[in-house]
N, C-alpha and C. Protein backbone atom coordinates (compact mmCIF):
# COMPACT_ATOMS: atom_id res chain seq x y z
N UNK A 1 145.73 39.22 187.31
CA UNK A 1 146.90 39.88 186.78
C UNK A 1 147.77 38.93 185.97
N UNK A 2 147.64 37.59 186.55
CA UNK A 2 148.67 36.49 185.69
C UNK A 2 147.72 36.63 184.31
N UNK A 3 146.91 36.84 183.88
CA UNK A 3 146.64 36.61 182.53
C UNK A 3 147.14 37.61 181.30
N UNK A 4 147.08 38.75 182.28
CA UNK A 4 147.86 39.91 181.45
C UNK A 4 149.48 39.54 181.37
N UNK A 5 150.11 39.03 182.00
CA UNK A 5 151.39 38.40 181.77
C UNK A 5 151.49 37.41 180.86
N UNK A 6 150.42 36.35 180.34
CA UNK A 6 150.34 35.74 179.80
C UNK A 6 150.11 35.84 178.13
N UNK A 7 148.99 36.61 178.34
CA UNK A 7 148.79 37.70 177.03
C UNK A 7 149.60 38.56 176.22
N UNK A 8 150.56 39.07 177.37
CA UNK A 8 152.20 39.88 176.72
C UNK A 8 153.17 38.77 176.27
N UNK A 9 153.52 37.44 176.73
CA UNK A 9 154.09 36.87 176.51
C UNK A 9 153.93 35.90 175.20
N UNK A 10 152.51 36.30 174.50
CA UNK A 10 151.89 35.68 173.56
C UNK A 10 151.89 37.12 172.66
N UNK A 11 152.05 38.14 172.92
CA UNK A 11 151.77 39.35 172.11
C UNK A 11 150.42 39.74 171.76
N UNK A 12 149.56 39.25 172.28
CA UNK A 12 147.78 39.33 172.07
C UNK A 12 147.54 40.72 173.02
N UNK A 13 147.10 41.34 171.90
CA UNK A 13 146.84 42.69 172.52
C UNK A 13 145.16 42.57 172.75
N UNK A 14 144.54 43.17 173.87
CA UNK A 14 142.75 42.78 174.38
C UNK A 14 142.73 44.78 174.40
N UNK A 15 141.70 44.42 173.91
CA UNK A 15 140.59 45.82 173.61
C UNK A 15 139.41 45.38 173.72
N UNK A 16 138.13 46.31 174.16
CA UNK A 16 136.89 45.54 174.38
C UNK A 16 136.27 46.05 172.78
N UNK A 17 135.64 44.83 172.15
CA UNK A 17 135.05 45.14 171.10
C UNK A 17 133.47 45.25 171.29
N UNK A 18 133.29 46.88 170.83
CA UNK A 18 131.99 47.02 170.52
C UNK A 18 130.78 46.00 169.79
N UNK A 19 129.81 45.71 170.57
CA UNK A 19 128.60 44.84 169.01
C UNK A 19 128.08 46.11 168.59
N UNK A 20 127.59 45.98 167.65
CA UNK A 20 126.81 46.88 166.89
C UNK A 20 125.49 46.32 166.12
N UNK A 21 125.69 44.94 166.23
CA UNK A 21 124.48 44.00 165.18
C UNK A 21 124.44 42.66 166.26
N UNK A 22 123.66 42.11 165.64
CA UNK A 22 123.97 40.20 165.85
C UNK A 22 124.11 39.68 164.76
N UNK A 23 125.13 38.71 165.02
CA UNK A 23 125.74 37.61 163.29
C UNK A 23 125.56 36.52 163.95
N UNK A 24 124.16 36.35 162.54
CA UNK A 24 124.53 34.43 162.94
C UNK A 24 125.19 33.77 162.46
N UNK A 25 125.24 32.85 163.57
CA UNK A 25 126.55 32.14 163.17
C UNK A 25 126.19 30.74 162.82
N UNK A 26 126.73 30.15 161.86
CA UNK A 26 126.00 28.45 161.95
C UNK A 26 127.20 27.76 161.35
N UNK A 27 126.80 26.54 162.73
CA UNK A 27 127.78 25.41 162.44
C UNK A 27 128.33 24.70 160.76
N UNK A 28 129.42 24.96 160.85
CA UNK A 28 130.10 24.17 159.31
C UNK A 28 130.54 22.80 159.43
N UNK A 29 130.08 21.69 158.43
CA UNK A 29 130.77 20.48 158.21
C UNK A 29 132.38 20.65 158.31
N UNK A 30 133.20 19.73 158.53
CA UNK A 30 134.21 19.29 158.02
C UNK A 30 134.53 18.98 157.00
N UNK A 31 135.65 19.30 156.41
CA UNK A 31 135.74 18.48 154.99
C UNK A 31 136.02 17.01 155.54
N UNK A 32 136.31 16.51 154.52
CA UNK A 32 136.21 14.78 154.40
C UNK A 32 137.27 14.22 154.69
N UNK A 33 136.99 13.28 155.60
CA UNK A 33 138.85 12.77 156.60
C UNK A 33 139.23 13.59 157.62
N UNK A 34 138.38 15.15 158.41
CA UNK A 34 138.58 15.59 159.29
C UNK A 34 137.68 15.68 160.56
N UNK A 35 138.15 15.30 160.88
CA UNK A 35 137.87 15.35 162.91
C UNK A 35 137.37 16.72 163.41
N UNK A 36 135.89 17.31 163.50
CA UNK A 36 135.73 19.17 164.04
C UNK A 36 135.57 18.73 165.63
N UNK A 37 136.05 19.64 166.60
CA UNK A 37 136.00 19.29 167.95
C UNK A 37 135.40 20.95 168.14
N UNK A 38 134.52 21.05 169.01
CA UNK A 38 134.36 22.11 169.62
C UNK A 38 134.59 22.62 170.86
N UNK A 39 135.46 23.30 171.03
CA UNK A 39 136.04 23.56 172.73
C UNK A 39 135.23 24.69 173.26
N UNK A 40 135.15 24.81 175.21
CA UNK A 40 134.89 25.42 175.71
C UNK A 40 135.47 25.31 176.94
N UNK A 41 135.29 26.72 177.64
CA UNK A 41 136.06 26.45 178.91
C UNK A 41 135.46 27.59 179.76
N UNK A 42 135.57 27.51 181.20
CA UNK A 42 134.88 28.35 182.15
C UNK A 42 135.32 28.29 183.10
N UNK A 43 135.28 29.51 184.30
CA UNK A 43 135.52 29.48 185.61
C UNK A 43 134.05 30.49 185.89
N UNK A 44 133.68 30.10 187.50
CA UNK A 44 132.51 30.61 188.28
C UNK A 44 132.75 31.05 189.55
N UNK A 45 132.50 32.19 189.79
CA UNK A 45 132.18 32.43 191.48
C UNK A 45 133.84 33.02 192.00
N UNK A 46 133.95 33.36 192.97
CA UNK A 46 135.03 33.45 193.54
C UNK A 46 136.58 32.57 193.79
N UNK A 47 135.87 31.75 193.56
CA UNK A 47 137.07 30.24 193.59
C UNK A 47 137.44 30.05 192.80
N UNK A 48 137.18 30.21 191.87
CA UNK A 48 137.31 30.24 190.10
C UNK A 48 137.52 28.51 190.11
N UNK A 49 136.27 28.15 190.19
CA UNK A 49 135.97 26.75 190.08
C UNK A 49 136.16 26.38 188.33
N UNK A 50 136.58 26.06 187.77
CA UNK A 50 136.52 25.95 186.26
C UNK A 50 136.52 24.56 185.80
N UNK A 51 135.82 24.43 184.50
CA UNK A 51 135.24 23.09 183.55
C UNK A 51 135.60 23.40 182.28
N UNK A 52 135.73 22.67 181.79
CA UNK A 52 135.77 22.17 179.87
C UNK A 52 134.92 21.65 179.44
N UNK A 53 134.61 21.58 177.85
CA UNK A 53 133.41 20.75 177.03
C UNK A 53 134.07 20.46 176.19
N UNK A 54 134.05 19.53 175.49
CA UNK A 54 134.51 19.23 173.87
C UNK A 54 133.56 18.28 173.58
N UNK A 55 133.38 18.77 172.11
CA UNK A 55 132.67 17.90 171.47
C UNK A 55 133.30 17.55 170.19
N UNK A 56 133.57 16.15 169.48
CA UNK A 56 134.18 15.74 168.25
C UNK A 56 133.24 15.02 167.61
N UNK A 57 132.82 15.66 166.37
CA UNK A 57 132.24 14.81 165.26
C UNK A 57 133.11 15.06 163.67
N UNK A 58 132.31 13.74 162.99
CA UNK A 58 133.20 13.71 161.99
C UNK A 58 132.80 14.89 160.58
N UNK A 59 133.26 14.24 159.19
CA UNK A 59 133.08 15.21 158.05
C UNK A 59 131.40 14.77 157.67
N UNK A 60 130.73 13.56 158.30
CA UNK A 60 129.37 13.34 158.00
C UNK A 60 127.99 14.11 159.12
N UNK A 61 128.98 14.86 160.07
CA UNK A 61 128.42 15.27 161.58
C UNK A 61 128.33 14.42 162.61
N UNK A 62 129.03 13.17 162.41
CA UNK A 62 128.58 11.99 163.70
C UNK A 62 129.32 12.18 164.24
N UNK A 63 128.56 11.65 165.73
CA UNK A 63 128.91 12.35 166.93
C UNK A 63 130.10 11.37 166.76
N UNK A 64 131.47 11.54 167.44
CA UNK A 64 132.21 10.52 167.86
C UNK A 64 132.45 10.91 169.29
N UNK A 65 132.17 11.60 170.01
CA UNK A 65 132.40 12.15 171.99
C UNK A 65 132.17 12.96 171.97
N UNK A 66 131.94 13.27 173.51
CA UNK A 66 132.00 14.63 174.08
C UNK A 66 133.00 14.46 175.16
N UNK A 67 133.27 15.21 176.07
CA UNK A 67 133.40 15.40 177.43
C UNK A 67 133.25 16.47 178.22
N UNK A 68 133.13 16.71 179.57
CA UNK A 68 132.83 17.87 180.28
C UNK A 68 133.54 17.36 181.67
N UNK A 69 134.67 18.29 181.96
CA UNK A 69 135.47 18.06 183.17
C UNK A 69 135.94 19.09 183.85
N UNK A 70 135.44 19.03 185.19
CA UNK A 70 135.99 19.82 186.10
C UNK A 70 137.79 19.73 186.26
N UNK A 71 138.31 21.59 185.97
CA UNK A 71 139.97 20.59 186.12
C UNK A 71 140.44 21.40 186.72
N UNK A 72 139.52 22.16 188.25
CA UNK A 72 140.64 22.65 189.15
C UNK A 72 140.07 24.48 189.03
N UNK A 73 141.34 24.80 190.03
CA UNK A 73 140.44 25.82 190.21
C UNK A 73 141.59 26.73 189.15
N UNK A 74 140.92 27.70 188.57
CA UNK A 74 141.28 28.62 187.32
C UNK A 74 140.42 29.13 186.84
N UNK A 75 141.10 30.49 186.13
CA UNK A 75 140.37 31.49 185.45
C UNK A 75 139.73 30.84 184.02
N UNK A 76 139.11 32.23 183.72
CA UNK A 76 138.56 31.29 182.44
C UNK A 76 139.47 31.39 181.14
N UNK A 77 140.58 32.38 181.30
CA UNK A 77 141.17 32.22 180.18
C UNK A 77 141.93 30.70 180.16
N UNK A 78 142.34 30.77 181.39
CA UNK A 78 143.15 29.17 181.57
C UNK A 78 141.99 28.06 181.32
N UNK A 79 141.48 28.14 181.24
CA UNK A 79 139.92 27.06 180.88
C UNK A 79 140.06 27.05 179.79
N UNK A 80 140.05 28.29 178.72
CA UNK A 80 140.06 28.19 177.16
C UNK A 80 140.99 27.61 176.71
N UNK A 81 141.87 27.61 176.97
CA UNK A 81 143.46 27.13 176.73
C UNK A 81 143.68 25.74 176.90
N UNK A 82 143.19 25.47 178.28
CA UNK A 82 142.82 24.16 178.74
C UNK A 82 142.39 23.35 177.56
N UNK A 83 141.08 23.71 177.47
CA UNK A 83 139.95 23.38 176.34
C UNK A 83 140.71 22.49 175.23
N UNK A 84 141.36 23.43 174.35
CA UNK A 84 141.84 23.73 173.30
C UNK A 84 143.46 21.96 173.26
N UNK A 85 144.17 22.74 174.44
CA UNK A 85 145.50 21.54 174.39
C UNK A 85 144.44 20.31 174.90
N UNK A 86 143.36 20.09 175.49
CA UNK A 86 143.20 18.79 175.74
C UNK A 86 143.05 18.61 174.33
N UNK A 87 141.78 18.83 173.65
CA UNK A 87 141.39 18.55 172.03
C UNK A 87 142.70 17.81 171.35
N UNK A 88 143.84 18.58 171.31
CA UNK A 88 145.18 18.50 170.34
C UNK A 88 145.48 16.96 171.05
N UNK A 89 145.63 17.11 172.49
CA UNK A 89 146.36 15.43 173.00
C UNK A 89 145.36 14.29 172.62
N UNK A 90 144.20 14.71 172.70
CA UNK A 90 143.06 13.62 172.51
C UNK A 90 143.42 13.48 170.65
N UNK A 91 143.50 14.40 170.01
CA UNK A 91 143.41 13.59 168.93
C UNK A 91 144.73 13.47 168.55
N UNK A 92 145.57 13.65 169.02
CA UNK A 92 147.28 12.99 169.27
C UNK A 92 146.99 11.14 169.66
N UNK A 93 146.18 11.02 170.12
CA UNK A 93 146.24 9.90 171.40
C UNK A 93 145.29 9.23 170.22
N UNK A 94 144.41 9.08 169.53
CA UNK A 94 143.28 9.06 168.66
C UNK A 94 143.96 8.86 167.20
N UNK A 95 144.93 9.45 167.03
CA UNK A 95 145.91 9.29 165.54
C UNK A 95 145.06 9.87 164.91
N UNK A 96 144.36 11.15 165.30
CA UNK A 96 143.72 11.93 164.02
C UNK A 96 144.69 13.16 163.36
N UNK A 97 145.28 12.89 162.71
CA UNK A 97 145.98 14.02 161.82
C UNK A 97 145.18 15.13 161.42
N UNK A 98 144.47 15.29 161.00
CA UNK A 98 143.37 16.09 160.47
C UNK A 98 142.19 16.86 161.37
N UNK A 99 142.59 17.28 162.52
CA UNK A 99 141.93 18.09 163.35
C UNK A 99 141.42 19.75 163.16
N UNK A 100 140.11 20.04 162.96
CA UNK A 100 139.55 21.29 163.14
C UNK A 100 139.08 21.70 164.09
N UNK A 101 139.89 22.97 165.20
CA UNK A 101 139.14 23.27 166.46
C UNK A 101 138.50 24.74 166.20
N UNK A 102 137.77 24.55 166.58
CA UNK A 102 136.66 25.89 167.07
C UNK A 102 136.27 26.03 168.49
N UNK A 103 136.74 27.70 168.44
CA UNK A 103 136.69 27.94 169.88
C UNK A 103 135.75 28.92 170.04
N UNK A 104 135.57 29.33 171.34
CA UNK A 104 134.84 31.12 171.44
C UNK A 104 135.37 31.94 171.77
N UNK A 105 136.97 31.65 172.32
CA UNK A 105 137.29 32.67 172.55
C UNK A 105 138.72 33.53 171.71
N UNK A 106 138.28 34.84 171.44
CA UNK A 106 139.69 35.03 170.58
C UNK A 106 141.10 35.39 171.17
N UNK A 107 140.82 35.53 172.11
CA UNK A 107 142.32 35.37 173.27
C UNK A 107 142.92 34.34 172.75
N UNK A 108 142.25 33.16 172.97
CA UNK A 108 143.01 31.88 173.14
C UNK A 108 143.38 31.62 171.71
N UNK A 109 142.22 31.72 170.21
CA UNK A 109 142.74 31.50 169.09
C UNK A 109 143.90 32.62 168.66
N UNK A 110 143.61 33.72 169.50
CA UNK A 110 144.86 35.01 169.04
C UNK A 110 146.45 34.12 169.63
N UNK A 111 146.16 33.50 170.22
CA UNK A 111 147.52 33.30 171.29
C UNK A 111 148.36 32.16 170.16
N UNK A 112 147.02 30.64 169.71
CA UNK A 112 147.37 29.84 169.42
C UNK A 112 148.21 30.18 167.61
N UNK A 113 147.48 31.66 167.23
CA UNK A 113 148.05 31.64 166.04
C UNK A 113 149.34 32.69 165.80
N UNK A 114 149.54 33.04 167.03
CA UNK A 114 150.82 33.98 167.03
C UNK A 114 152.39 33.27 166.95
N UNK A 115 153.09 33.58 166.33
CA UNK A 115 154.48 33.37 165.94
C UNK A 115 155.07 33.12 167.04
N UNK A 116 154.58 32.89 168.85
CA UNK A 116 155.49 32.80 169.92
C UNK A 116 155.21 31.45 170.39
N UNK A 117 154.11 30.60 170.13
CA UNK A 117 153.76 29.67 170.06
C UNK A 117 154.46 28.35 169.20
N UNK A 118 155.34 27.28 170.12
CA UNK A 118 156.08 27.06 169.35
C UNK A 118 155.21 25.22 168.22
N UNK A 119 155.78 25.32 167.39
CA UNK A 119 155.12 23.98 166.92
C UNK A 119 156.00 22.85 166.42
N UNK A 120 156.02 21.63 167.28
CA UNK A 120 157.45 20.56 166.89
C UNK A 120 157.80 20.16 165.75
């Protein structure tokens, strides 16, 4: 129920979207001087055991990290979210100005691009 509170407080309205096809999808370079990180996030089972992934490579595709961390117990929207603000502090902490995140989920990119979201 806390996520639906969370979701109103972001204005992200959830409807289940029909597939109708499959789209492939394929990975894009960076432009040049930017940092692509790929986030993920999950919870399992009843406990809502939940983990993160990120992966950062550069505008040539080299790898520069990954990580994968257990961070407690939470849903998976809080995992996506998770995901996403570690990426931003890591490349805060990293002095990369030029960060591209890609996520999977559109909750979390609906949330991050809504007008309630504040930015310093």
């Amino acid at each position: 129920m806390s996520d639906f509170f969370v979701l109103q407080h972001f204005e992200v309205t959830c409807r289940p979207r029909l597939s109708d096809r499959i789209t492939e999808v394929r990975w894009k370079l960076p432009d040049w001087g930017w940092i692509k990180v790929n986030t993920d996030g999950s919870s399992i089972g009843s406990s809502n055991i939940a983990a993160i992934g990120l992966i950062f490579r550069d505008h040539n595709a080299g790898f520069i990290g990954a990580l994968a961390e257990n961070i407690g117990y939470f849903n998976a929207l809080f995992a996506e979210f998770f995901a996403v603000m570690f990426a931003i502090e890591k490349a805060h902490e990293m002095h990369w100005s030029k960060l591209w995140i890609e996520n999977d989920s559109w909750v979390a990119v609906s949330a991050f691009n809504s007008e309630k979201v504040a930015v310093p």
